[in-house]
Protein backbone atom coordinates (compact mmCIF):
# COMPACT_ATOMS: atom_id res chain seq x y z
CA UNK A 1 -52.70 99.36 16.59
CA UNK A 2 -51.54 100.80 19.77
CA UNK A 3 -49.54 97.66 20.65
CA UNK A 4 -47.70 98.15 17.41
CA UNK A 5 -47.42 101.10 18.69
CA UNK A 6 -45.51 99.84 22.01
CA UNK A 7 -43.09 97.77 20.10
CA UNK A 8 -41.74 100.29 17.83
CA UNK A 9 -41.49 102.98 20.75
CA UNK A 10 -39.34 99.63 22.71
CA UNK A 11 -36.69 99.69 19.82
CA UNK A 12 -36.54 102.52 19.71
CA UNK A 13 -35.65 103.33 23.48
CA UNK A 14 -33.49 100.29 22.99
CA UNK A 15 -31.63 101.45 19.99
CA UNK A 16 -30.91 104.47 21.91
CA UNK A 17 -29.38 103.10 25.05
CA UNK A 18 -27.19 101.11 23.20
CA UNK A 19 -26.41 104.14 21.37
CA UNK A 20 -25.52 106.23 24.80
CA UNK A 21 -23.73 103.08 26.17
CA UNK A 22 -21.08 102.66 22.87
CA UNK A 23 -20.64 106.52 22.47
CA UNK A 24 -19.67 106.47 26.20
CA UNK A 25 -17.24 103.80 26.27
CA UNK A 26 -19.18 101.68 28.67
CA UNK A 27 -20.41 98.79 25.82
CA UNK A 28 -17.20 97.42 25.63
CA UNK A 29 -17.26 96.52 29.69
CA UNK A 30 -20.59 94.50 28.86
CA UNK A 31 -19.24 92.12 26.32
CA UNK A 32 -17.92 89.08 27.23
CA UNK A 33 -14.02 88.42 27.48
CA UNK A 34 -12.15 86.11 24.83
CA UNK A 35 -9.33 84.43 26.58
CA UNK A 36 -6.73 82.87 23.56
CA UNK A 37 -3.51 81.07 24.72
CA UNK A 38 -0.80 81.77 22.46
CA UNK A 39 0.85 78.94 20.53
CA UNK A 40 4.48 78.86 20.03
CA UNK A 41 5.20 78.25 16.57
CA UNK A 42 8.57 76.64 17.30
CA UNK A 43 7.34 74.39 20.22
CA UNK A 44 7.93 70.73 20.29
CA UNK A 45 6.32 67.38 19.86
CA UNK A 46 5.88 64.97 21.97
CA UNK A 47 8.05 62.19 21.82
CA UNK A 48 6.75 58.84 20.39
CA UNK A 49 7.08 56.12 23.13
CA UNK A 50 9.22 53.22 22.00
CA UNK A 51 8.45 49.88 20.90
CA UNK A 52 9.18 47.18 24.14
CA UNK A 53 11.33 44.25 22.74
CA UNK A 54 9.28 41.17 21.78
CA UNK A 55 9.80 38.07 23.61
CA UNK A 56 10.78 35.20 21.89
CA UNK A 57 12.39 31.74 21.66
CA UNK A 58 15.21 30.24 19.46
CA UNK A 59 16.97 27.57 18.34
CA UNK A 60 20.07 26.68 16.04
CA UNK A 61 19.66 25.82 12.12
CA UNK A 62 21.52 21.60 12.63
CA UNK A 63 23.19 19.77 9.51
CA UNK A 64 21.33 16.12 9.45
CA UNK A 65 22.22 13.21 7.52
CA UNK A 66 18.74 12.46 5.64
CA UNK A 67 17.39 10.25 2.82
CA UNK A 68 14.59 10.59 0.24
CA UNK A 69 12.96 7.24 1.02
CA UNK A 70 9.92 6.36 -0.84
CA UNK A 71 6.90 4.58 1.41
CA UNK A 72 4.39 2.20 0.26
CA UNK A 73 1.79 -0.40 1.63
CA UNK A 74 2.16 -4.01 0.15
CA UNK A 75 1.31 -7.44 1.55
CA UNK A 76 3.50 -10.37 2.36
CA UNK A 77 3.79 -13.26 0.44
CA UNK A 78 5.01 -16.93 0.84
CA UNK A 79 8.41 -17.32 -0.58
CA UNK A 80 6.23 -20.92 -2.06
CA UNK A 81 2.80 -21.85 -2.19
CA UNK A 82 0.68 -24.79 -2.93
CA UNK A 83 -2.40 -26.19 -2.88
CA UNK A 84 -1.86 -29.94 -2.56
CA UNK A 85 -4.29 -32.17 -4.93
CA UNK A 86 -4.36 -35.78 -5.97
CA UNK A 87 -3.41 -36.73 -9.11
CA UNK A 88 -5.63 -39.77 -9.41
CA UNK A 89 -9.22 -40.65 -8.80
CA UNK A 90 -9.16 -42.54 -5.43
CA UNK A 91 -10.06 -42.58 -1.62
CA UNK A 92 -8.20 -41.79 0.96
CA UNK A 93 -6.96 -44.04 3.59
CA UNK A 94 -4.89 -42.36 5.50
CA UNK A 95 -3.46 -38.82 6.83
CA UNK A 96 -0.35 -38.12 7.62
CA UNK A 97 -0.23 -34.52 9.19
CA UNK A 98 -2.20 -32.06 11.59
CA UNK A 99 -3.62 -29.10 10.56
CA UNK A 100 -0.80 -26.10 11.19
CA UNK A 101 1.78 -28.59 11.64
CA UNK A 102 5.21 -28.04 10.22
CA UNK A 103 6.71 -30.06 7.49
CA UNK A 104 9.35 -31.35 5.71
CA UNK A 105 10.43 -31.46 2.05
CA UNK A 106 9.66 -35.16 0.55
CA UNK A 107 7.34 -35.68 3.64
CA UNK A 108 3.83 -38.30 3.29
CA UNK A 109 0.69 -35.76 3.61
CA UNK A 110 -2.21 -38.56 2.22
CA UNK A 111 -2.26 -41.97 1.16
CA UNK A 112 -4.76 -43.26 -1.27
CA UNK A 113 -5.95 -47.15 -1.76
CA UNK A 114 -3.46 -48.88 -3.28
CA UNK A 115 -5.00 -52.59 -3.64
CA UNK A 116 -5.77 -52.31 -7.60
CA UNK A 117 -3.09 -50.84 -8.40
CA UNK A 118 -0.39 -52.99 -6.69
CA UNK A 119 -2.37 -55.72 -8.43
CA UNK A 120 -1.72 -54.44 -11.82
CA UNK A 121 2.18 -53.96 -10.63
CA UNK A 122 1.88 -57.52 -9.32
CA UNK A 123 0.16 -58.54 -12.92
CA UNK A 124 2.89 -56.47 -14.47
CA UNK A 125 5.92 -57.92 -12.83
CA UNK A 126 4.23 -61.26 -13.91
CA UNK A 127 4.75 -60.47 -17.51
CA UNK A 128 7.87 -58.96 -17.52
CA UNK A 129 9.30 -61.84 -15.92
CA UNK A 130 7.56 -64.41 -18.76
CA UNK A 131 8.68 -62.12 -21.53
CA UNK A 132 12.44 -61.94 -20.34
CA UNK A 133 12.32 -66.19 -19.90
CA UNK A 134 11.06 -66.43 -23.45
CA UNK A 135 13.71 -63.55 -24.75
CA UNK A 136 16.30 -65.75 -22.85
CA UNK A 137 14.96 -68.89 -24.36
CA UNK A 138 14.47 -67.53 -28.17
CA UNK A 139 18.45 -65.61 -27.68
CA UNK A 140 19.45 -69.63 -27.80
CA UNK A 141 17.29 -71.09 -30.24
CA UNK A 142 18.04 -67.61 -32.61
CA UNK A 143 22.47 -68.94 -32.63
CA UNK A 144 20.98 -72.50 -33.50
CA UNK A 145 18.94 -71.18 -35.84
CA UNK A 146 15.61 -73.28 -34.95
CA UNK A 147 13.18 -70.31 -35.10
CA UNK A 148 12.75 -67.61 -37.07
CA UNK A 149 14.30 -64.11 -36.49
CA UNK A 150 10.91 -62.86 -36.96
CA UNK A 151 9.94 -64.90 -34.06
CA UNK A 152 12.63 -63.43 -31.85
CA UNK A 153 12.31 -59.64 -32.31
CA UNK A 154 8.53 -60.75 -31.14
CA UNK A 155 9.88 -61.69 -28.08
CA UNK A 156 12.11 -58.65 -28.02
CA UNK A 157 9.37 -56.31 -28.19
CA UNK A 158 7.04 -57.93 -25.98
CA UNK A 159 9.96 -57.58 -23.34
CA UNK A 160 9.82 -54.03 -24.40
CA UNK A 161 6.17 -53.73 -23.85
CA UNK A 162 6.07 -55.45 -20.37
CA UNK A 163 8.59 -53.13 -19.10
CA UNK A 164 6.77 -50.40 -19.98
CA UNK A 165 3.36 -51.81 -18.70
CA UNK A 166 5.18 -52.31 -15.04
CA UNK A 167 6.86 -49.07 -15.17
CA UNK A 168 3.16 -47.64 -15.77
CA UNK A 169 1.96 -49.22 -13.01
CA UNK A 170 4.60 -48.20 -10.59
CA UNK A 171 3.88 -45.06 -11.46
CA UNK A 172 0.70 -45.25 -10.88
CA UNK A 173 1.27 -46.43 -7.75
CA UNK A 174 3.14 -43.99 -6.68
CA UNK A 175 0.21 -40.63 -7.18
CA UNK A 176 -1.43 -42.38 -4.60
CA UNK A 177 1.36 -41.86 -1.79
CA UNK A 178 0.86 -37.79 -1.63
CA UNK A 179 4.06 -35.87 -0.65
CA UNK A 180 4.69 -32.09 0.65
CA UNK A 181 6.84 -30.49 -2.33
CA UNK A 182 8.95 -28.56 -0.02
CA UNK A 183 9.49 -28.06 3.83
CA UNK A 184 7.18 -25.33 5.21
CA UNK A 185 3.69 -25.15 7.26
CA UNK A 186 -0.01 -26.93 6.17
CA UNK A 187 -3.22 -25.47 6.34
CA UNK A 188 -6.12 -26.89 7.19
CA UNK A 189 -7.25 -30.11 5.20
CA UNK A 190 -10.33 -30.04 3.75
CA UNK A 191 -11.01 -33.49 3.66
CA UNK A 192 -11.10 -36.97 6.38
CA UNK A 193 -10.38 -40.30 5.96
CA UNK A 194 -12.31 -42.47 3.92
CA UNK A 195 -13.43 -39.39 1.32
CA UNK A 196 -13.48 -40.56 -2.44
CA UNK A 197 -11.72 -37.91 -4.12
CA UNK A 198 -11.08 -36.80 -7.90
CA UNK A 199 -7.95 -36.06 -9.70
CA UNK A 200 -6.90 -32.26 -9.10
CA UNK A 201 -9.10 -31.97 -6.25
CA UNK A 202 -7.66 -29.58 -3.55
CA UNK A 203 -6.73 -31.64 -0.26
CA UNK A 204 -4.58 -29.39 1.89
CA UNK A 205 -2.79 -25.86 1.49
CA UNK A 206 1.04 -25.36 2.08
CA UNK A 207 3.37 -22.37 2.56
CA UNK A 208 7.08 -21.77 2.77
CA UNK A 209 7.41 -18.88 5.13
CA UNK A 210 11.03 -18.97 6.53
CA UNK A 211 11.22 -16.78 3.80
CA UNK A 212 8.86 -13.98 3.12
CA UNK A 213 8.32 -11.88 -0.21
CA UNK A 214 7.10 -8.27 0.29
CA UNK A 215 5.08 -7.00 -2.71
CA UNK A 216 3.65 -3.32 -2.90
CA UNK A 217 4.08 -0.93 -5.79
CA UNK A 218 5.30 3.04 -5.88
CA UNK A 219 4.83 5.36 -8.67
CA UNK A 220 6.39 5.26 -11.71
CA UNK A 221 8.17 8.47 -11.11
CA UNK A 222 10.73 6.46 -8.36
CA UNK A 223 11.34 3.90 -11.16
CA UNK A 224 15.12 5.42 -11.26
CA UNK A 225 15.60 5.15 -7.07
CA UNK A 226 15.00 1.50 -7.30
CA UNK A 227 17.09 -1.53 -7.78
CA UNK A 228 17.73 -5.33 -7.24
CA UNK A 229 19.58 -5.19 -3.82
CA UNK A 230 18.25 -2.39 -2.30
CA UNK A 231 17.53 -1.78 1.23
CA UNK A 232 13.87 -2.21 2.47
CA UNK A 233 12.38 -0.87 5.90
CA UNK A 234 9.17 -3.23 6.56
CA UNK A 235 6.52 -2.72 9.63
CA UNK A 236 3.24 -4.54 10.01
CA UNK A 237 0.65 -3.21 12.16
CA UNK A 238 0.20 -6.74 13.61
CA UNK A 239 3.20 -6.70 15.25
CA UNK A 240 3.51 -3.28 16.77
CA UNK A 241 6.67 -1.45 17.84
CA UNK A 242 9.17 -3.66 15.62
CA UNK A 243 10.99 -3.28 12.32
CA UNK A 244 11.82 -5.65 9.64
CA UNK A 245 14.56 -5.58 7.02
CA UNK A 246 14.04 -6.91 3.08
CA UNK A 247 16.27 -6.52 0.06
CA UNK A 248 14.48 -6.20 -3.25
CA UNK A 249 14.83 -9.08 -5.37
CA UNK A 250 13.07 -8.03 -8.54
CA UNK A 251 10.66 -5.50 -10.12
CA UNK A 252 8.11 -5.64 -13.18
CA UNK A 253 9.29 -4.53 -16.26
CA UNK A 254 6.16 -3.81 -17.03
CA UNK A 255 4.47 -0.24 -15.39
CA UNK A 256 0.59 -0.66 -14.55
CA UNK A 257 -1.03 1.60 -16.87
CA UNK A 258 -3.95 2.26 -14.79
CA UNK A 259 -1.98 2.92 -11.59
CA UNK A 260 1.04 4.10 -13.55
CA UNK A 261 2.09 2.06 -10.78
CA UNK A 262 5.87 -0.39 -10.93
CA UNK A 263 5.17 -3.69 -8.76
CA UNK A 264 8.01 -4.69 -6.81
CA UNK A 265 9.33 -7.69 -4.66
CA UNK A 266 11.36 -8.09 -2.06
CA UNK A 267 13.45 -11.00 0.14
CA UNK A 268 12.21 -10.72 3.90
CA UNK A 269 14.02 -13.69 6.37
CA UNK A 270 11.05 -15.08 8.32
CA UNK A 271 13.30 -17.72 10.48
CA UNK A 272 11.49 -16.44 13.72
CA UNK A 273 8.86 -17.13 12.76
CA UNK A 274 6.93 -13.52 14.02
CA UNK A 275 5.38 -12.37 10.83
CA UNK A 276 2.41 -14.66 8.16
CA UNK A 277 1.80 -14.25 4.66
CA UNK A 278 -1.37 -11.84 4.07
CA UNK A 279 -0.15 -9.04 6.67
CA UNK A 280 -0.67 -5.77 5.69
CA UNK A 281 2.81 -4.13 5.54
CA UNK A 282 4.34 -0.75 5.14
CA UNK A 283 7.55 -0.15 3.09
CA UNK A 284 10.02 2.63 3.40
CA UNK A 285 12.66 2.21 0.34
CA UNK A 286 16.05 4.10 1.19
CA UNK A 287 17.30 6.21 -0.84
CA UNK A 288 20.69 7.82 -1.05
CA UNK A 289 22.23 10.02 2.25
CA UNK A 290 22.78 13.52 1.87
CA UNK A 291 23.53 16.37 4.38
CA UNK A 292 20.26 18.81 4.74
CA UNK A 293 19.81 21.99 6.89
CA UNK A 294 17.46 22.03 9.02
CA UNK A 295 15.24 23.83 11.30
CA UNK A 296 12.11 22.89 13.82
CA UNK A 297 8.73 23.08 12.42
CA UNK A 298 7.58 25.80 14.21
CA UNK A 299 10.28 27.97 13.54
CA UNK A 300 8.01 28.18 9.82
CA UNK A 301 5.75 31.07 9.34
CA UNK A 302 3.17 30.46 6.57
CA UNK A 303 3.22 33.91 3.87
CA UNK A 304 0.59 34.83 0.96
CA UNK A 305 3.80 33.98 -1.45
CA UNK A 306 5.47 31.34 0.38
CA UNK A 307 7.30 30.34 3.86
CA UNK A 308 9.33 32.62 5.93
CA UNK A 309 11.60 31.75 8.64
CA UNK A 310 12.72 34.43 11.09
CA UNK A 311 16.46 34.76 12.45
CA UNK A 312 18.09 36.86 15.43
CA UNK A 313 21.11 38.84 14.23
CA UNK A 314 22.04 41.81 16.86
CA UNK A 315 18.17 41.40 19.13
CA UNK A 316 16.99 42.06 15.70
CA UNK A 317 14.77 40.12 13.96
CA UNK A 318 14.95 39.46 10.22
CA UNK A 319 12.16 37.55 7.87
CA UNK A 320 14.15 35.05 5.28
CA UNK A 321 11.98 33.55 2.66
CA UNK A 322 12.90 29.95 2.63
CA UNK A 323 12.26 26.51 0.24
CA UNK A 324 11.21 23.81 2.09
CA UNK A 325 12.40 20.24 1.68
CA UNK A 326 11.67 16.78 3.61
CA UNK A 327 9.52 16.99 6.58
CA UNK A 328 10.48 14.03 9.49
CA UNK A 329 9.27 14.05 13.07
CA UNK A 330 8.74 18.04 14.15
CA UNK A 331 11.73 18.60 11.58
CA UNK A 332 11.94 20.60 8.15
CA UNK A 333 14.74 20.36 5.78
CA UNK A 334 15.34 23.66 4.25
CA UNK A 335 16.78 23.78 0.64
CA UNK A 336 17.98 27.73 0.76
CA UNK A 337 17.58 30.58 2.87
CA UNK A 338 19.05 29.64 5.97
CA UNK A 339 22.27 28.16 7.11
CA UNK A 340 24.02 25.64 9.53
CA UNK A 341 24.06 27.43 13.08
CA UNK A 342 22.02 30.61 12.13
CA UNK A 343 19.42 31.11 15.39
CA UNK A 344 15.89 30.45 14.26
CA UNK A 345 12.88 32.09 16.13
CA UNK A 346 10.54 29.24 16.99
CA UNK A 347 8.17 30.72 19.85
CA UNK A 348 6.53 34.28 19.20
CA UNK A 349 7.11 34.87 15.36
CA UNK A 350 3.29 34.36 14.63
CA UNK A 351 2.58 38.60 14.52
CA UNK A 352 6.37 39.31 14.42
CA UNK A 353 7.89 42.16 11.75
CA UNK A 354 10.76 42.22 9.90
CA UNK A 355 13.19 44.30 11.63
CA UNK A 356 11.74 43.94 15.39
CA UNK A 357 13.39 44.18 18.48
CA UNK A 358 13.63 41.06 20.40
CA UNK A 359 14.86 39.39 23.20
CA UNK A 360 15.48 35.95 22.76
CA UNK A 361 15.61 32.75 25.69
CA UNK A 362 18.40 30.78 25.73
CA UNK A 363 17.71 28.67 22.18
CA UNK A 364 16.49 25.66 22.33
CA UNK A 365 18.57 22.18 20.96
CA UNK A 366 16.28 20.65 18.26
């Protein structure tokens, strides 16, 4: 109770003196000091620090001359191809070649035993020659009338029949004498001296390849761009760093329906000898020439909608939307947009805005 007591005679005395202090003035010299700075209403911004100029590098839209070729992989072919087989049962006596060796149209490849069969020619001339003594001797007995016509058409047509019969055997004779069809280059034989063989019986493997066909096949949709005489570019990977020329000779008339595919040949001249049938080729068919605009591939800057290419005009940069064409070798044709000696920005467009300041090194010759 009495410390109750205390506290509300404290206010009290406290109230008071605070009381005294305000109705003498002195309160206000107490109470701490609020120090405002004025603002001027009118006073001015700071001014916004301009933009450096962005660095860049250019070069000049070019006119080319370019084609719409169409490529394709094919394989070379023999211009002719054979493989050689007897045409008679019979064994072989002798070869006439060596394996890879080059040969000549009409040339002996095999020889087969001939001693039956020149003894049937032998038989054969036999009889022809005692048919065509009888004939001779019936012709004069026939005007004398001492046998009977029936008796000389008999002769007649056994003269007939003995020709025939050595003809037959001369023919015979000659299937066992093999010959090379046409000039080119053998394989390997597959079989040796001595070796009985049968009729159709693959001996030896020959191909023509001073002349060369290229077959591949491109999609139907090129089936206008091609035609007999056409210009072919043809590279093998076997023989690096070279370039061959063909001119298409023909193509299908009849589209693959499950590659919806056109086959296609063409001529390729072989003479030195540097390229074999089976290669793996590649095939560039040239198409027409046209003029194109064009523009290095970096100067291309990929958009959400599109491509954009960026020209100077005045230091000032300007985004063009652009259509795209042919791409060759760092190069990109472009189909509108841009024209023949505008100045491209190919170096430092990546985070570049429409409308930027730049300044541009000397441009580049693409």
């Amino acid at each position: 109770m009495k410390r109750l007591v205390g506290i509300i005679l404290g206010l009290a005395m406290l109230a008071g003196g605070v009381y005294w202090l305000h109705s003498s003035g002195r309160l206000a010299s107490y109470l701490p000091t609020a120090r405002t700075t004025p603002v001027a209403a009118n006073a001015a911004k700071p001014a916004q620090a301009k933009r450096p100029a962005s660095p860049v590098e250019t070069a000049v839209a070019k006119s080319e001359e370019l084609s719409d070729d169409i490529s394709a992989i094919g394989s070379l072919l023999s211009d002719e191809s054979v493989d050689i087989a007897a045409e008679t049962n019979g064994r072989i006596v002798e070869i006439l070649f060596a394996d890879g060796a080059e040969i000549e149209e009409g040339a002996v490849l095999f020889r087969l035993d001939q001693k039956l069969v020149l003894a049937q020619v032998a038989d054969a001339k036999a009889r022809l020659d005692l048919a065509k003594s009888v004939v001779e001797r019936n012709s004069t007995l026939i005007k004398s009338k001492n046998i009977a016509q029936s008796i000389f058409d008999q002769s007649n047509t056994e003269l007939t029949l003995a020709e025939s019969a050595l003809a037959l055997a001369e023919v015979q004779l000659g299937k066992l004498t093999i010959r090379a069809p046409f000039s080119g280059r053998v394989g390997f034989r597959s079989v040796s001296v001595g070796a009985y063989v049968q009729a159709g019986a693959s001996l030896v493997h020959v191909e023509k390849i001073d002349k060369l066909k290229a077959a591949f096949s491109v999609p139907e949709l090129f089936f206008q761009q091609l035609q007999p005489g056409q210009r072919v570019n043809v590279t093998a990977d076997a023989v690096a760093n070279e370039n061959f020329e063909a001119t298409i000779s023909a193509i299908s008339p009849l589209v693959d329906i499950n590659g919806r595919a056109l086959q296609v040949r063409a001529e390729l001249d072989n003479t030195a000898n540097r390229l074999r049938p089976g290669m793996l080729i590649r095939i560039a068919v040239r198409g027409p020439q046209r003029n194109a605009v064009t523009v290095p591939e970096a100067a291309i800057v990929p958009r959400s909608n599109g491509v954009a290419v960026f020209t100077v005009t005045d230091a000032k940069a300007k985004e063009v939307k652009v259509t795209m064409g042919k791409r060759t070798d760092g190069v990109v044709e472009i189909l509108d947009g841009i024209k023949v000696g505008d100045e491209v920005i190919v170096a430092g467009n990546a985070r570049l805005a429409d409308g930027a300041t730049v300044v541009a090194a000397k441009p580049l010759s693409n």
